[in-house]
C-alpha atoms as a PDB file:
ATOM      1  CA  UNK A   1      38.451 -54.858 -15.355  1.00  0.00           C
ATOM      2  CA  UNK A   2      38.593 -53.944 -12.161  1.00  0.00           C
ATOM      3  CA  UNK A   3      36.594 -56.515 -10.804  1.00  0.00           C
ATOM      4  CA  UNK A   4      38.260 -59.144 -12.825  1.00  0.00           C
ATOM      5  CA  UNK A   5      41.554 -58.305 -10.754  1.00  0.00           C
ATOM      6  CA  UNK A   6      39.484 -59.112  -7.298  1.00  0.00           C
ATOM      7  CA  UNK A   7      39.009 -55.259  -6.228  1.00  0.00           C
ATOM      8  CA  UNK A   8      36.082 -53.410  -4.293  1.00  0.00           C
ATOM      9  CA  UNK A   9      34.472 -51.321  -7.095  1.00  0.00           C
ATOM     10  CA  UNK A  10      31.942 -48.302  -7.100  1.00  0.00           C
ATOM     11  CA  UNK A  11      30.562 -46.751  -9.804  1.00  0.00           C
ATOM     12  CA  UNK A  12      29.477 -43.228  -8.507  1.00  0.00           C
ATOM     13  CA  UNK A  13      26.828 -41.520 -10.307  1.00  0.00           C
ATOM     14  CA  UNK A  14      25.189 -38.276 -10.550  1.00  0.00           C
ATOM     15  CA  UNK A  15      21.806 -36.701 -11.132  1.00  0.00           C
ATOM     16  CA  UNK A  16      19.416 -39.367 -12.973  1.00  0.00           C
ATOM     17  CA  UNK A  17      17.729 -39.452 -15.846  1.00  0.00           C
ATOM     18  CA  UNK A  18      15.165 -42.371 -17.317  1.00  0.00           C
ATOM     19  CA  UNK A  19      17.941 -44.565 -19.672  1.00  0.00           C
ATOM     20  CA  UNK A  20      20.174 -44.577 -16.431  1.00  0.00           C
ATOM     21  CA  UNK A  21      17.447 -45.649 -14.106  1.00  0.00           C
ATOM     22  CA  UNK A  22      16.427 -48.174 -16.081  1.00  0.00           C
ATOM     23  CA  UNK A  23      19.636 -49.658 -16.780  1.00  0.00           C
ATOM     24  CA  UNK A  24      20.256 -49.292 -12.474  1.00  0.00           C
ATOM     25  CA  UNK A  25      16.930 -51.211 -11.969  1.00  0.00           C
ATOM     26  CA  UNK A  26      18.180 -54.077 -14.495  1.00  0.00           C
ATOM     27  CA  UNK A  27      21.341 -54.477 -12.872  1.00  0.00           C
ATOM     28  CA  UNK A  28      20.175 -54.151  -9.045  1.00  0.00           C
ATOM     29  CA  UNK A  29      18.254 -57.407 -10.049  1.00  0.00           C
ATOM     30  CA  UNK A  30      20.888 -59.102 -10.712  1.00  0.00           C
ATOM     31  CA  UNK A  31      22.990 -60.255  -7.362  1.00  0.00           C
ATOM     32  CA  UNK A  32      26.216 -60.194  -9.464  1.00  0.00           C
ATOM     33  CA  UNK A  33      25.869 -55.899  -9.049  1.00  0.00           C
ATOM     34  CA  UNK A  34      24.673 -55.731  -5.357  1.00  0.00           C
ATOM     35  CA  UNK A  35      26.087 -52.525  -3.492  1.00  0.00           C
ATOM     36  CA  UNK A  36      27.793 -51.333  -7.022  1.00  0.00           C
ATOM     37  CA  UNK A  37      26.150 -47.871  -7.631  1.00  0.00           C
ATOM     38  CA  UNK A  38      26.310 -45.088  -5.065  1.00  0.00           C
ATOM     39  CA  UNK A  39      25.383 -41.060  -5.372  1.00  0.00           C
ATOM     40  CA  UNK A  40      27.841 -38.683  -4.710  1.00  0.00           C
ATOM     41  CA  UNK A  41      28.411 -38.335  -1.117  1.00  0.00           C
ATOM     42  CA  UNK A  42      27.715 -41.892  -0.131  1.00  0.00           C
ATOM     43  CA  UNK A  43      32.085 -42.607  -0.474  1.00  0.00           C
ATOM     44  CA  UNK A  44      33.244 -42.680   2.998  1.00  0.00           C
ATOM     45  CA  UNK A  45      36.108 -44.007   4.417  1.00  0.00           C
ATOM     46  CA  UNK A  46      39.138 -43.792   1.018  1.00  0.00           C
ATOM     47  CA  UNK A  47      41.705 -46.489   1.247  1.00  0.00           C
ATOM     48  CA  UNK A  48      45.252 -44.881   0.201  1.00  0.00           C
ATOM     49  CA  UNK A  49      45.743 -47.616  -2.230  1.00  0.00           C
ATOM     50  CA  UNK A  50      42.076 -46.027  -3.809  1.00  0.00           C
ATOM     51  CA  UNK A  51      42.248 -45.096  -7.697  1.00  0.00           C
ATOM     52  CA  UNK A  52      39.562 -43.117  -9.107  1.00  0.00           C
ATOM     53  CA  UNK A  53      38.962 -43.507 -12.984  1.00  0.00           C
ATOM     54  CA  UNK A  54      37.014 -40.353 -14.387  1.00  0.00           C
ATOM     55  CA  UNK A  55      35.350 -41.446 -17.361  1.00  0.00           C
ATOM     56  CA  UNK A  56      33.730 -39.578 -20.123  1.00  0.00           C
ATOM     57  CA  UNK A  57      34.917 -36.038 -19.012  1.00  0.00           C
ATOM     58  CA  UNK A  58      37.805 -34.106 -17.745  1.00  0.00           C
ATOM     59  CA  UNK A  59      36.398 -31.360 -15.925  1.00  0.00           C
ATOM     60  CA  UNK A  60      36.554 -31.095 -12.625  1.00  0.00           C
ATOM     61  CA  UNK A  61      33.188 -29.385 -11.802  1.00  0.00           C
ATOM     62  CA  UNK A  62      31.151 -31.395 -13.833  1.00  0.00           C
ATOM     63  CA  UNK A  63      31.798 -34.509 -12.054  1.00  0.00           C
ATOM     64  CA  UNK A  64      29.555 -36.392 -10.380  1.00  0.00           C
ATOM     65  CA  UNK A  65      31.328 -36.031  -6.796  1.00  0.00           C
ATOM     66  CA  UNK A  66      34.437 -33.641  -7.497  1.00  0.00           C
ATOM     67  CA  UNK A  67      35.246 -33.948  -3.706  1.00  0.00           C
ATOM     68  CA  UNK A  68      37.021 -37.897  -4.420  1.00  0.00           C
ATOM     69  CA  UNK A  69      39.722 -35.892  -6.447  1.00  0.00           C
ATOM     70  CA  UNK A  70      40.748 -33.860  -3.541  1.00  0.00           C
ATOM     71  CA  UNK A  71      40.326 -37.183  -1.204  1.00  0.00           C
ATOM     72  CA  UNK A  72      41.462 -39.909  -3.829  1.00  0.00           C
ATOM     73  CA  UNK A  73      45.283 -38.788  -4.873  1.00  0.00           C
ATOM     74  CA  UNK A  74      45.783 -41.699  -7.516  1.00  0.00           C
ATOM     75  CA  UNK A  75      43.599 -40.940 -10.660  1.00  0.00           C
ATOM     76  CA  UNK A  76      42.815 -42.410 -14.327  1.00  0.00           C
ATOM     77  CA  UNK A  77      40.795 -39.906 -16.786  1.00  0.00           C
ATOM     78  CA  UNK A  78      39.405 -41.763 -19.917  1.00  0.00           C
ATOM     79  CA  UNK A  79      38.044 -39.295 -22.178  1.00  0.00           C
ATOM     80  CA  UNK A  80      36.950 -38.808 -25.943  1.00  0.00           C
ATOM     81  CA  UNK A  81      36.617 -34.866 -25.499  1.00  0.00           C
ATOM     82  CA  UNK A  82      39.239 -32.632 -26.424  1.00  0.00           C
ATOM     83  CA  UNK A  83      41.281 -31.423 -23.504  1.00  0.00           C
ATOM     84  CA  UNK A  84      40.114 -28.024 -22.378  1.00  0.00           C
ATOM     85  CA  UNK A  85      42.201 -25.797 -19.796  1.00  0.00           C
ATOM     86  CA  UNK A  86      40.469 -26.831 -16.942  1.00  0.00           C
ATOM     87  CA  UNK A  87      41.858 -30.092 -16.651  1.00  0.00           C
ATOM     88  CA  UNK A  88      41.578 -33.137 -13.616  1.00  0.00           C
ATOM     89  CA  UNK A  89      44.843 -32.012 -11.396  1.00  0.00           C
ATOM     90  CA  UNK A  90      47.809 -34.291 -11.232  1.00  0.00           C
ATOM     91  CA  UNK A  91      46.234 -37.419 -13.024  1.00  0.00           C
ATOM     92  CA  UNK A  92      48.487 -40.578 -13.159  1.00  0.00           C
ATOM     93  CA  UNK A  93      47.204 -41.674 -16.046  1.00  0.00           C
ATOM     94  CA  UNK A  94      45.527 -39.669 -19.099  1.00  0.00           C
ATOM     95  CA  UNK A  95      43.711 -41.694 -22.049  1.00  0.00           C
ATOM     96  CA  UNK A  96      42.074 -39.123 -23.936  1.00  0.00           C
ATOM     97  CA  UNK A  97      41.491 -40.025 -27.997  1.00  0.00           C
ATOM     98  CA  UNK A  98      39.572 -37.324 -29.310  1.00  0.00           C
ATOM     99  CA  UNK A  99      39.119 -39.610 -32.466  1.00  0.00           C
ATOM    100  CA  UNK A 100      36.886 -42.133 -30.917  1.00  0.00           C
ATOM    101  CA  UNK A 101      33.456 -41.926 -30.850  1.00  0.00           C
ATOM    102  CA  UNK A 102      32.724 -42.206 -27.391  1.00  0.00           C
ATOM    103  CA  UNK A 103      33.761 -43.429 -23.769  1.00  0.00           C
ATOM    104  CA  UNK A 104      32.040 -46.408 -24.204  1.00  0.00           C
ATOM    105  CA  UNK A 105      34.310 -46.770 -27.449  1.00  0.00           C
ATOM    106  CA  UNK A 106      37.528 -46.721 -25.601  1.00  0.00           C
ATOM    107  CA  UNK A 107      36.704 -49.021 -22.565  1.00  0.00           C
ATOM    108  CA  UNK A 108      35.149 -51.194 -25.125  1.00  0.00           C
ATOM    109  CA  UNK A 109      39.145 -51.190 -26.936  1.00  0.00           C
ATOM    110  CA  UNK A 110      40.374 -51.531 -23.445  1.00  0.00           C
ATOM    111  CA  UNK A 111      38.366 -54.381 -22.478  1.00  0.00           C
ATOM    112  CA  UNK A 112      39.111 -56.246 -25.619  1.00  0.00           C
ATOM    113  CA  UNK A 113      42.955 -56.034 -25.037  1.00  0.00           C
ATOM    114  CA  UNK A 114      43.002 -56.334 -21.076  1.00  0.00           C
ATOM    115  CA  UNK A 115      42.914 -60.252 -21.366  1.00  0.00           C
ATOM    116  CA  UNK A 116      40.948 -63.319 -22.532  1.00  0.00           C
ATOM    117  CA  UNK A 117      39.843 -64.118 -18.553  1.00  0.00           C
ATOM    118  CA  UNK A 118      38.088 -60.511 -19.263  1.00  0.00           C
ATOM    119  CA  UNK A 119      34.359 -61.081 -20.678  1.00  0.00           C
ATOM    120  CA  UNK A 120      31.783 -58.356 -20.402  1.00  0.00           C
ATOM    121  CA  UNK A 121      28.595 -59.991 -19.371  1.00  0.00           C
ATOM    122  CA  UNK A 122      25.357 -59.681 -20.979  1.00  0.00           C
ATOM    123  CA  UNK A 123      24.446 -56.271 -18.741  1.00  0.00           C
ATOM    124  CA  UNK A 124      27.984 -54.835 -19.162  1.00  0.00           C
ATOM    125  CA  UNK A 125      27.989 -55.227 -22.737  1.00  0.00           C
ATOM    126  CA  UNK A 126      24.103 -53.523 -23.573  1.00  0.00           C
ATOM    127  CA  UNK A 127      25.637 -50.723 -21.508  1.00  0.00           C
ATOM    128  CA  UNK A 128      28.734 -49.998 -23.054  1.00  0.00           C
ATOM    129  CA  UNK A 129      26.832 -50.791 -26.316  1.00  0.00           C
ATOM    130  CA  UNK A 130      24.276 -48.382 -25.524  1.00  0.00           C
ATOM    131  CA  UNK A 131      26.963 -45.349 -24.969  1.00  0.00           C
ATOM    132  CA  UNK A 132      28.401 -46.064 -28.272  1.00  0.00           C
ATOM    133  CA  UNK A 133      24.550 -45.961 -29.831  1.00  0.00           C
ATOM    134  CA  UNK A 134      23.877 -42.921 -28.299  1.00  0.00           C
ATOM    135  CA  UNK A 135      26.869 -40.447 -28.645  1.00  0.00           C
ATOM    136  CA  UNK A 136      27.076 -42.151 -32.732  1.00  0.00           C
ATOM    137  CA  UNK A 137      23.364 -40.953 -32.927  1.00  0.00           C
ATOM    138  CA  UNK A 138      22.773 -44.815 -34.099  1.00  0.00           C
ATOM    139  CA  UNK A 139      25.895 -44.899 -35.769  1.00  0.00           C
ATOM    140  CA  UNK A 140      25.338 -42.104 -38.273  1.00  0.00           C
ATOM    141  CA  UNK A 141      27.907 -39.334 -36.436  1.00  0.00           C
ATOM    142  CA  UNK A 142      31.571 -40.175 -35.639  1.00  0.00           C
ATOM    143  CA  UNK A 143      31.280 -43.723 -36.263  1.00  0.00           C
ATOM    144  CA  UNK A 144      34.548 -45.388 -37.530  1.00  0.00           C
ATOM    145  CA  UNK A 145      35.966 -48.535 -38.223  1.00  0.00           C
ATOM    146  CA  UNK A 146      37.077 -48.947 -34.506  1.00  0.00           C
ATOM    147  CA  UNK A 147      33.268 -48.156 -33.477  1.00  0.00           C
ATOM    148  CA  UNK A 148      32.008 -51.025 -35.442  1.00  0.00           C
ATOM    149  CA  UNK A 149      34.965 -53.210 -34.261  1.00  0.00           C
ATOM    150  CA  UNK A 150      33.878 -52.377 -30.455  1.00  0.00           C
ATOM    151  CA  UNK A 151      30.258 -53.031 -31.401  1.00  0.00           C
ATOM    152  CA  UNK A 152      31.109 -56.129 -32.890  1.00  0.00           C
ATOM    153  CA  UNK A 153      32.750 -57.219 -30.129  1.00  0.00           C
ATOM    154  CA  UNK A 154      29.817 -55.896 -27.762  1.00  0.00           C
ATOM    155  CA  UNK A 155      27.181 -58.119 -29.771  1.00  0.00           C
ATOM    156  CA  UNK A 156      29.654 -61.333 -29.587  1.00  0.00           C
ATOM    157  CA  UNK A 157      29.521 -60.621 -25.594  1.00  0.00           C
ATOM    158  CA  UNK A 158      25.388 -60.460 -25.777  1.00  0.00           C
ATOM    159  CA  UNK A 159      24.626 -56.778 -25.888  1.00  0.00           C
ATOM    160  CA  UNK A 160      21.168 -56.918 -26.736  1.00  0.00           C
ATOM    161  CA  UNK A 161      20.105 -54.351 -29.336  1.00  0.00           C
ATOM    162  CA  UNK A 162      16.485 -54.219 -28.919  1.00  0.00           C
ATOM    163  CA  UNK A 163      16.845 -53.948 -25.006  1.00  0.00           C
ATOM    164  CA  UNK A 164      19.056 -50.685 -26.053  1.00  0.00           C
ATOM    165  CA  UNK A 165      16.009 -49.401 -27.852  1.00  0.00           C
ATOM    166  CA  UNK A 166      13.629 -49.650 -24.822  1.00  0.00           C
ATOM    167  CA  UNK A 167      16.099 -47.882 -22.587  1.00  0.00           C
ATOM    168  CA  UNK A 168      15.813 -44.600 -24.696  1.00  0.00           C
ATOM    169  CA  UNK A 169      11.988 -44.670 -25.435  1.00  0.00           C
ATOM    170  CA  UNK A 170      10.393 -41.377 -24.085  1.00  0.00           C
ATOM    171  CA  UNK A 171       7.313 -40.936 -22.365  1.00  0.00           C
ATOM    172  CA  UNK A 172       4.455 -39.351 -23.054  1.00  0.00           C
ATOM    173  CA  UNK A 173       5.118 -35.634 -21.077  1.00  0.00           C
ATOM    174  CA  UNK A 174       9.001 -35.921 -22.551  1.00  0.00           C
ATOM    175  CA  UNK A 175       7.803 -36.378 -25.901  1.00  0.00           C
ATOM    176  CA  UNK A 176       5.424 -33.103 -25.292  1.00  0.00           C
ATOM    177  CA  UNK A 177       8.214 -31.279 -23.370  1.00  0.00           C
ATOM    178  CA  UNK A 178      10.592 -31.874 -26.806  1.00  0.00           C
ATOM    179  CA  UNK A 179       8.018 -30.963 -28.959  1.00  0.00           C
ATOM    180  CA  UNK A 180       6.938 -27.540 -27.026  1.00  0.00           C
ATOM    181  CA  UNK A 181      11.444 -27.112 -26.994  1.00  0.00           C
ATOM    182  CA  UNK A 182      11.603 -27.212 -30.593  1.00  0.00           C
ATOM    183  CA  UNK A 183       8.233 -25.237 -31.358  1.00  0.00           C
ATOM    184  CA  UNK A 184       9.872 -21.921 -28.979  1.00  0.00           C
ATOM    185  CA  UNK A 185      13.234 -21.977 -30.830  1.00  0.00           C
ATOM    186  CA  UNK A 186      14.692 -18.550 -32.735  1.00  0.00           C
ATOM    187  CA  UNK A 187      16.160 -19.190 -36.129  1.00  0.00           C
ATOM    188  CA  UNK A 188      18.940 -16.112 -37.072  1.00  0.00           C
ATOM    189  CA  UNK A 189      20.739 -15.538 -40.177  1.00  0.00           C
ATOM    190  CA  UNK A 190      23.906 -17.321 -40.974  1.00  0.00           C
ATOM    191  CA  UNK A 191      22.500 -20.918 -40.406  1.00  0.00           C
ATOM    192  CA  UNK A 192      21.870 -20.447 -36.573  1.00  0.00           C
ATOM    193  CA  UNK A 193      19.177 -22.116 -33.952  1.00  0.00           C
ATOM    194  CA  UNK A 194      18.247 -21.588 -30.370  1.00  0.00           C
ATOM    195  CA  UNK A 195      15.802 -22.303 -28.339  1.00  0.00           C
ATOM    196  CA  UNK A 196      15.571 -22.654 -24.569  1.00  0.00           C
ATOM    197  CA  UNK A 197      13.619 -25.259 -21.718  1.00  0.00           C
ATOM    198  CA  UNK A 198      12.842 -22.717 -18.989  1.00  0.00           C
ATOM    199  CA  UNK A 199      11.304 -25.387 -16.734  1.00  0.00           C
ATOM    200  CA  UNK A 200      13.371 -28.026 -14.268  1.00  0.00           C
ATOM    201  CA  UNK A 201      11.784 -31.112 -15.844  1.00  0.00           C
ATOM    202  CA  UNK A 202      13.367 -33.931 -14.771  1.00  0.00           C
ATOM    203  CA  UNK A 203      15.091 -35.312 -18.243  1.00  0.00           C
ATOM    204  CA  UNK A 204      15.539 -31.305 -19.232  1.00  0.00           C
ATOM    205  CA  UNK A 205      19.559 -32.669 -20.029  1.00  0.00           C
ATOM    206  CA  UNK A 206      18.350 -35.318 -22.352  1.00  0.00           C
ATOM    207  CA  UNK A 207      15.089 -33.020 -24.015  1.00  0.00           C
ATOM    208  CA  UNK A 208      17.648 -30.269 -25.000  1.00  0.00           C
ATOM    209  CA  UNK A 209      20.450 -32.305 -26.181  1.00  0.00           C
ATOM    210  CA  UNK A 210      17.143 -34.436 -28.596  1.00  0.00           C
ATOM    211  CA  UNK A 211      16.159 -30.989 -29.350  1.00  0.00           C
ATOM    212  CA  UNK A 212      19.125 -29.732 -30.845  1.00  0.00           C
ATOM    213  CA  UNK A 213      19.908 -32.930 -32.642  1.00  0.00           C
ATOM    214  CA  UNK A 214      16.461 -32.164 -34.359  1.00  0.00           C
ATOM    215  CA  UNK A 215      17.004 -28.928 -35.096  1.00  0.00           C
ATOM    216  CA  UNK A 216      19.932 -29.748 -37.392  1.00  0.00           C
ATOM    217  CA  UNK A 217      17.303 -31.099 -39.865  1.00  0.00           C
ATOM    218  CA  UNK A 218      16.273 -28.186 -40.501  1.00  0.00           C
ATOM    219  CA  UNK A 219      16.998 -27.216 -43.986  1.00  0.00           C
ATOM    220  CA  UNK A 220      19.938 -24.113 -43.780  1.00  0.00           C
ATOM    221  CA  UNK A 221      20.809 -24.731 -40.038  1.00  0.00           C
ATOM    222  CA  UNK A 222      24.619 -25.273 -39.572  1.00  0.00           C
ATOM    223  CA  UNK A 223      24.294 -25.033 -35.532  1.00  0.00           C
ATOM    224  CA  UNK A 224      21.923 -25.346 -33.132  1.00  0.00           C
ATOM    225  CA  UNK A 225      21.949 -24.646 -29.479  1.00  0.00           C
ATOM    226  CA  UNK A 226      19.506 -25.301 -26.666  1.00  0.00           C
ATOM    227  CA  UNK A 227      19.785 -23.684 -23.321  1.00  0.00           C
ATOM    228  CA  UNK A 228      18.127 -25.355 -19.917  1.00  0.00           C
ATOM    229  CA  UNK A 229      17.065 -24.953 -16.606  1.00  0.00           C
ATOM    230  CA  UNK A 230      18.723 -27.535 -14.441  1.00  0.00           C
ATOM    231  CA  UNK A 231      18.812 -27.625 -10.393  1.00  0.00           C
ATOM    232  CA  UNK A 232      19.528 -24.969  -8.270  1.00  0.00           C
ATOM    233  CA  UNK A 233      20.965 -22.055 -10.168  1.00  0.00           C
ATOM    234  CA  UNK A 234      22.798 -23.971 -12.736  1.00  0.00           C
ATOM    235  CA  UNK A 235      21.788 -23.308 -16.439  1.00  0.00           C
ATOM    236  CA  UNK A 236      22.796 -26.182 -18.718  1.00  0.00           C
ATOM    237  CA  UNK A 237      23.701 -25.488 -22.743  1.00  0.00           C
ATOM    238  CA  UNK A 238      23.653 -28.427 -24.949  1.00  0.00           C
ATOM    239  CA  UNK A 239      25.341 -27.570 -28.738  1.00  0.00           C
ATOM    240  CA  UNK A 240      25.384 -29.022 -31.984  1.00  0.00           C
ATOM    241  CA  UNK A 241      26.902 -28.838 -35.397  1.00  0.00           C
ATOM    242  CA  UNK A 242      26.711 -30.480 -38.812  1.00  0.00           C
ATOM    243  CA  UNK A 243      30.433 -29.795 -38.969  1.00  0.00           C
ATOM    244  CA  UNK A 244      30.930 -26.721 -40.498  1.00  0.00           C
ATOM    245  CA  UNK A 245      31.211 -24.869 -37.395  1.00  0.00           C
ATOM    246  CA  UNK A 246      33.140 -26.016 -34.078  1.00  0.00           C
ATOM    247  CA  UNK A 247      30.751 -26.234 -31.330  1.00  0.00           C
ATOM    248  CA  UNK A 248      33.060 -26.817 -28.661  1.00  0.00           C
ATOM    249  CA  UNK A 249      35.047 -23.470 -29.440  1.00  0.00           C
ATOM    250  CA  UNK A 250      31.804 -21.578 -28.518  1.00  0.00           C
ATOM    251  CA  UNK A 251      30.966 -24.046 -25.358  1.00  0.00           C
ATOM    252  CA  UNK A 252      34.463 -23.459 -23.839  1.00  0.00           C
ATOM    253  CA  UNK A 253      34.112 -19.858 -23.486  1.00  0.00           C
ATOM    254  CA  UNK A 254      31.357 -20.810 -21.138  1.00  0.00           C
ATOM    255  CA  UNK A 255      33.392 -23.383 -19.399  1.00  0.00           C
ATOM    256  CA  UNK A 256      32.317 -26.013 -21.044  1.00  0.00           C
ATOM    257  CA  UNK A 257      33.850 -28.595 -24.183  1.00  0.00           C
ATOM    258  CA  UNK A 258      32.923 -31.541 -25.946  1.00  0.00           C
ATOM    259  CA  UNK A 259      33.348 -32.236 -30.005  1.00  0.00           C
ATOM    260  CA  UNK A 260      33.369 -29.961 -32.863  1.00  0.00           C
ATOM    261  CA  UNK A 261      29.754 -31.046 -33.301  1.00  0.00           C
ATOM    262  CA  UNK A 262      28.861 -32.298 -30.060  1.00  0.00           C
ATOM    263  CA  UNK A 263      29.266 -30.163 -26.644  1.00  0.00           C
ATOM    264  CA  UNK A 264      27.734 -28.545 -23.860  1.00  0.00           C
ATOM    265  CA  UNK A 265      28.551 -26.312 -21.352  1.00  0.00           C
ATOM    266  CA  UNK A 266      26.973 -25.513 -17.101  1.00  0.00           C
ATOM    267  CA  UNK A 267      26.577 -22.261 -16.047  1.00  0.00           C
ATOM    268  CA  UNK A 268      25.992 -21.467 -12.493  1.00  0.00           C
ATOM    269  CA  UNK A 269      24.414 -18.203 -11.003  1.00  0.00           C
ATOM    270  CA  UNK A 270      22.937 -16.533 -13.924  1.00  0.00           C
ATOM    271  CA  UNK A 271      19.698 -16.678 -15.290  1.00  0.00           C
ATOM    272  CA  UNK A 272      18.425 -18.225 -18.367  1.00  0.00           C
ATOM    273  CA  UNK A 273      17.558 -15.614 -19.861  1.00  0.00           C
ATOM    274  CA  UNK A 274      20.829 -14.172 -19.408  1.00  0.00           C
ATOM    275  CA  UNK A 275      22.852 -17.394 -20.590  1.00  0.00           C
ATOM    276  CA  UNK A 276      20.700 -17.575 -23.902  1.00  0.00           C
ATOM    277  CA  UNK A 277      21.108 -14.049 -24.974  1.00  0.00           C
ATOM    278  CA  UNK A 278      25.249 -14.743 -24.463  1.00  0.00           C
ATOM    279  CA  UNK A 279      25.110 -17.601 -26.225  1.00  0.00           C
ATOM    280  CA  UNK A 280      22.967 -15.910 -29.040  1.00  0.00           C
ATOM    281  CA  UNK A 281      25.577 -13.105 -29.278  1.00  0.00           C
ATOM    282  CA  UNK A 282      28.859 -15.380 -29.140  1.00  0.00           C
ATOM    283  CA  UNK A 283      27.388 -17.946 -31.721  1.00  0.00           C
ATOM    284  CA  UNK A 284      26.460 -15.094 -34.320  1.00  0.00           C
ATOM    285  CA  UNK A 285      29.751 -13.819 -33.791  1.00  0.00           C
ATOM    286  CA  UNK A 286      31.627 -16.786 -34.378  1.00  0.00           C
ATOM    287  CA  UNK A 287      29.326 -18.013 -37.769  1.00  0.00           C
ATOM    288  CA  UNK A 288      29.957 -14.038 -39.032  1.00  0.00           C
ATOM    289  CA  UNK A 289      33.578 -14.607 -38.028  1.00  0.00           C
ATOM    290  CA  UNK A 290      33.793 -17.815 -39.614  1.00  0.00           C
ATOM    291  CA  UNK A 291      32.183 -17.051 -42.589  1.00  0.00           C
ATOM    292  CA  UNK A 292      34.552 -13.984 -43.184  1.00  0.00           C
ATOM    293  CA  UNK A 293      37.284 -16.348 -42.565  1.00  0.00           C
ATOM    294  CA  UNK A 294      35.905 -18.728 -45.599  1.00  0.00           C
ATOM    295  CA  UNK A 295      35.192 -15.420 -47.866  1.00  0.00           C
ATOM    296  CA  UNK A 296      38.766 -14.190 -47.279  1.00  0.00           C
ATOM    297  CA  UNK A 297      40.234 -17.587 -48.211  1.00  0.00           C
ATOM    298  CA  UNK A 298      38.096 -17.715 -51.399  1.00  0.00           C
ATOM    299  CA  UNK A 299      38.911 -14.528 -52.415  1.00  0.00           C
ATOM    300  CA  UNK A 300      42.817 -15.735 -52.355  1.00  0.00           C
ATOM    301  CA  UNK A 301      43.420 -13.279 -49.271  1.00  0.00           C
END
């Protein structure tokens, strides 16, 4: 949209993982993208006329380069995540609609009504169709009538389906790295799983968030949590529900958010170790709470 209106864009992004760098080395070939991504860090000079648009989160530390919303005073969050405490400061502009399905949902909606001269192109729409594919877990989670009305649109603009498919196929070590995640997780009473990825691999993000999506196959498992090693001293937690119990209540307490059945959470300075066992104890204590709760309510109390 941005580009439609004649300005300078960059898309800033963070630490990689394979479906980003292939979609990167798609669009680098084409001459219509040229100078379009940069890493955090690589945003010099900041016109005063700059707006920032945060997209797909709302928390300031997670950010790819949190240092543009001390240097970049006009900002735009666009969010599907429910709005925790620690919120962007002084935004000029909030979209959040924790009803969608995704980001790529709502700038889908917004490119649809921004104006006819507006067209995603082939690359833009795979993308944005991608996001939606992903965060709907193919359409089977969260998916509603507006999702299929922004896919619909996506496929009229040439998002290619099959290309969408090849961006999330896993490689042989990832495909061992899930397997040996799922094989060390701890199943506890009350419907609970988690497991841990002690290693940095390089798609640990993507392996935990797969694993605990598996995990809620499991037959009895209501939630299902998967704690990883990421760079530095920062301990990732990726969470999921089958909607029974609210995720994103247990992720906040670790500064995190997300969905009732989809969130995560970064930790920095404490071990693994350390970070699982916490998230072991808060999880049980919030399935025994809940489950009280239920029994209570039953019981006409």
């Amino acid at each position: 949209m941005a580009r439609a209106l004649g300005k300078r864009v960059h898309i800033v992004l963070s630490d990689m993982n394979e479906g980003i760098d292939r979609i990167v080395d798609m669009v680098q070939k084409d001459e219509g993208y040229e100078d379009l991504f940069v890493r955090a860090g690589d945003v010099a000079g900041v016109s005063p006329s700059a707006l920032l648009v945060v997209v797909d989160a709302h928390i300031p530390h997670i950010l790819a380069d949190p240092t543009l919303l001390e240097r970049i005073p006009k900002i735009v969050v666009i969010d599907h995540h429910r709005r925790s405490e620690n919120f962007v400061k002084n935004p000029l502009l909030v979209y959040i609609e924790t009803s969608s399905s995704s980001a790529s949902e709502l700038v889908t909606e917004l490119l649809m009504y921004f104006g006819e001269n507006v067209r995603p192109t082939r690359l833009d729409a795979t993308a944005l169709y991608s996001g939606v594919v992903v965060d709907t877990k193919n359409f089977n989670v969260g998916a509603g009538v507006r999702t299929f009305d922004a896919a619909a649109y996506l496929r009229r603009a040439g998002a290619d389906p099959v290309l969408v498919r090849a961006l999330f196929q896993s490689d042989y070590e990832t495909t061992v790295a899930l397997a040996r995640a799922k094989a060390n997780a701890e199943f506890f009473p009350g419907g609970l799983i988690v497991g841990s990825i002690p290693e940095r691999l390089q798609n640990g993000q993507i392996i935990a968030a797969q694993a605990a999506d598996g995990m809620l196959r499991v037959d009895g498992v209501r939630m299902s949590i998967y704690v990883f090693q990421m760079a530095g001293d920062m301990v990732g937690i990726s969470a999921r529900s089958t909607g029974e119990m609210n995720v994103q209540v247990i992720m906040e307490a670790f500064g995190g958010g997300g969905h009732a059945n989809v969130a995560g959470a970064q930790v920095k300075g404490v071990p693994l170790s350390a970070v699982r066992a916490r998230v072991v104890e808060r999880a049980r204590a919030y399935i025994e709470e809940s489950d009280q709760s239920e029994g209570n309510t039953a019981d006409g109390h």
